[in-house]
Protein backbone atom coordinates (compact mmCIF):
# COMPACT_ATOMS: atom_id res chain seq x y z
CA UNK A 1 0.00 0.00 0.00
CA UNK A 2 1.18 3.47 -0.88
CA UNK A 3 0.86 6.25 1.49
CA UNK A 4 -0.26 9.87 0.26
CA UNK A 5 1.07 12.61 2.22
CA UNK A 6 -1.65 14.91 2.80
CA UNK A 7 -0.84 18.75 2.61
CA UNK A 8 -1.53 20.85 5.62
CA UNK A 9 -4.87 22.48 5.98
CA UNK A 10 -3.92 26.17 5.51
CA UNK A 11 -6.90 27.23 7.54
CA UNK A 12 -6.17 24.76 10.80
CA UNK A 13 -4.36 26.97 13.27
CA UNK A 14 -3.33 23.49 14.93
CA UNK A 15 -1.67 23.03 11.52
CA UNK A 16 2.49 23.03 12.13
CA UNK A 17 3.65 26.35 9.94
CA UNK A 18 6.16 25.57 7.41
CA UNK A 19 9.24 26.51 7.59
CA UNK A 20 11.38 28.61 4.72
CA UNK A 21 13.99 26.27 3.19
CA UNK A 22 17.02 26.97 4.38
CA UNK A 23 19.68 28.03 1.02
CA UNK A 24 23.34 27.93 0.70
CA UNK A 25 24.84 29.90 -1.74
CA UNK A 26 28.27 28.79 -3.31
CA UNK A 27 30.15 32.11 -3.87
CA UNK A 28 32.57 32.23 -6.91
CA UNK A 29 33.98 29.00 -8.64
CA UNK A 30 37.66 26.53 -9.11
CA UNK A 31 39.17 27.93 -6.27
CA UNK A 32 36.52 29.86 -4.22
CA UNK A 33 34.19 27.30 -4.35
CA UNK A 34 36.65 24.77 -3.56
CA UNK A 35 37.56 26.80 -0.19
CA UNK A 36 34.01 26.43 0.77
CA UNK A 37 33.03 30.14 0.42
CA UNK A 38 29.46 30.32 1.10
CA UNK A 39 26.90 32.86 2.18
CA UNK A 40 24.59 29.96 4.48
CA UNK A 41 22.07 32.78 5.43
CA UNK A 42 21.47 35.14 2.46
CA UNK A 43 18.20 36.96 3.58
CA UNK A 44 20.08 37.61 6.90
CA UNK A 45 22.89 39.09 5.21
CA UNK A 46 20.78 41.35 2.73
CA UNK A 47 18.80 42.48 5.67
CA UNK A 48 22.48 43.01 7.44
CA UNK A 49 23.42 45.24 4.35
CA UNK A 50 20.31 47.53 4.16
CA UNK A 51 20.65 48.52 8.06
CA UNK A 52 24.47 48.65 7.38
CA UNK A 53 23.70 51.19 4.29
CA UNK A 54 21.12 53.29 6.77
CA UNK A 55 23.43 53.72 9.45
CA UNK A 56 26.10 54.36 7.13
CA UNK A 57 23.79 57.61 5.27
CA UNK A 58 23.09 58.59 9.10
CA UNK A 59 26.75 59.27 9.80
CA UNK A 60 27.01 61.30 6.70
CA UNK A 61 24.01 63.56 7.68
CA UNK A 62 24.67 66.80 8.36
CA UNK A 63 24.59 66.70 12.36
CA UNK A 64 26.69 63.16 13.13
CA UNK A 65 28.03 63.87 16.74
CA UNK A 66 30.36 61.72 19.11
CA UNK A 67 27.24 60.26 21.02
CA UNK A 68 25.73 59.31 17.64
CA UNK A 69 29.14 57.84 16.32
CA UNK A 70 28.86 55.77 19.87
CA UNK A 71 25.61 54.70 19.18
CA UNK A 72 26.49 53.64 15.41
CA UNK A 73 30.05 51.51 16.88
CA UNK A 74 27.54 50.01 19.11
CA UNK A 75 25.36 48.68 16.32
CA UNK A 76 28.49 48.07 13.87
CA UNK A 77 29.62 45.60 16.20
CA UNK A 78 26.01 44.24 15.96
CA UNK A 79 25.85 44.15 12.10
CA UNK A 80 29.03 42.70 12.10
CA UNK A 81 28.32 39.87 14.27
CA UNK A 82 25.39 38.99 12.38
CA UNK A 83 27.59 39.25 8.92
CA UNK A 84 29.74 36.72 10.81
CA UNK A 85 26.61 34.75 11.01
CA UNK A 86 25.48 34.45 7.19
CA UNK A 87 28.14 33.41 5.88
CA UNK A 88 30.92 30.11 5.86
CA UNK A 89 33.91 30.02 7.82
CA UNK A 90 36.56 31.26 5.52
CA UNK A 91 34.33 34.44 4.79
CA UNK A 92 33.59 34.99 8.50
CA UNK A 93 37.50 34.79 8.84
CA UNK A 94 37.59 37.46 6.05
CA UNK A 95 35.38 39.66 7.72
CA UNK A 96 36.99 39.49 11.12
CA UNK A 97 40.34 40.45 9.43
CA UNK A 98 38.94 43.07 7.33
CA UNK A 99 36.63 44.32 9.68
CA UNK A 100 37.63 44.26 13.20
CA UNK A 101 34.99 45.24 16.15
CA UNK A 102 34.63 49.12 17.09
CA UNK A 103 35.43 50.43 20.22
CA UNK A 104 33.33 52.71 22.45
CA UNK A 105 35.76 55.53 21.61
CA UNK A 106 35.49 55.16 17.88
CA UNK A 107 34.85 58.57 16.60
CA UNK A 108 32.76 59.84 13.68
CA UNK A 109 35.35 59.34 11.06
CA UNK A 110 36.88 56.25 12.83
CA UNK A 111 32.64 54.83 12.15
CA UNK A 112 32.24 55.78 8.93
CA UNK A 113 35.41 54.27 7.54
CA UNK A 114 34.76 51.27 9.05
CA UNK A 115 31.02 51.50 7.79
CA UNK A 116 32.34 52.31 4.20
CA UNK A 117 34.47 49.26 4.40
CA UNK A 118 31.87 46.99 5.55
CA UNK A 119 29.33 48.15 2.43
CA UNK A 120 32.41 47.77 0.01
CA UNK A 121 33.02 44.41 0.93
CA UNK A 122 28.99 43.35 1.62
CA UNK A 123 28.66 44.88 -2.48
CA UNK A 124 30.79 42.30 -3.75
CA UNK A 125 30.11 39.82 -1.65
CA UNK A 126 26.24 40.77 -2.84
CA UNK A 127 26.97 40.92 -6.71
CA UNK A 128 28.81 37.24 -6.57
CA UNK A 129 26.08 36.08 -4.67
CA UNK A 130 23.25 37.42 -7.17
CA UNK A 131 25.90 36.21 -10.30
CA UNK A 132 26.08 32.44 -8.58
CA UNK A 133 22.37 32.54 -8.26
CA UNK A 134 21.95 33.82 -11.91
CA UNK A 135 24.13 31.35 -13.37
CA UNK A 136 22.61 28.07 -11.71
CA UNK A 137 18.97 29.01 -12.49
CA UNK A 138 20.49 29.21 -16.33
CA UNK A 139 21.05 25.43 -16.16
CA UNK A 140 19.04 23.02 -15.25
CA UNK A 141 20.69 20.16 -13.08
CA UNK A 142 23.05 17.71 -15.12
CA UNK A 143 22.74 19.73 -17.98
CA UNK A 144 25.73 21.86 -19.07
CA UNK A 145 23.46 23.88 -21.66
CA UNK A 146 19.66 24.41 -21.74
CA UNK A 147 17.76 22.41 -24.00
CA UNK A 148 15.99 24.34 -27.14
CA UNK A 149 12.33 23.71 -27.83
């Protein structure tokens, strides 16, 4: 006898909620991909990058003070951690070399640098991540070329 599996009822509220499926994206290929550079949370680290790229147009407002430039370390730290977070070890390694933790004495210029440097790196990381995505929804799987109708 063959068992159906029965959908859940939508309307239930006992119904378990499904879950989103949980992506990997390979970043880069040969050697990249072979070093296991991966973003393993990408909505997390889009999210990461949009507050990263507010924060970084409120330091450049007219107005940015020292308690402000606190207040934005305080977060960076935050933002940075959560980078960390989204993506494989090598790249989290990357980060924490590249982008080392803020201190509470971190001025306005000290914040912003390290805020420009975070959104430099997050844009690449970003555009490989959307070019790996474009180029494996070109092929379908075990095919090096798509089929013509």
């Amino acid at each position: 006898m063959i068992a159906r599996h029965q959908p859940p009822d939508r309307h239930d509220p006992a119904a378990p909620t499904p879950r989103p499926a949980q992506m990997t994206i390979p970043i880069g290929d040969g050697r990249e991909a072979r070093q296991g550079y991966e973003v393993t949370a990408p909505t997390r680290l889009l999210r990461t990058w949009r507050l990263l790229s507010a924060m970084n147009e409120e330091l450049h407002a007219a107005g940015a003070d020292t308690a402000g430039a606190h207040r934005a370390a305080m977060m960076f730290n935050v933002l940075r951690d959560e980078l960390i977070r989204s993506v494989s070890q090598p790249l989290a390694a990357e980060v924490r070399e590249l982008l080392p933790p803020l201190d509470e004495h971190c001025g306005v210029a000290g914040t912003r640098t390290a805020c420009a440097a975070a959104l430099a790196w997050l844009d690449s990381l970003i555009a490989a991540m959307l070019l790996q995505s474009a180029q494996q929804g070109e092929r379908p799987a075990g095919r090096k070329h798509p089929t013509k109708p």
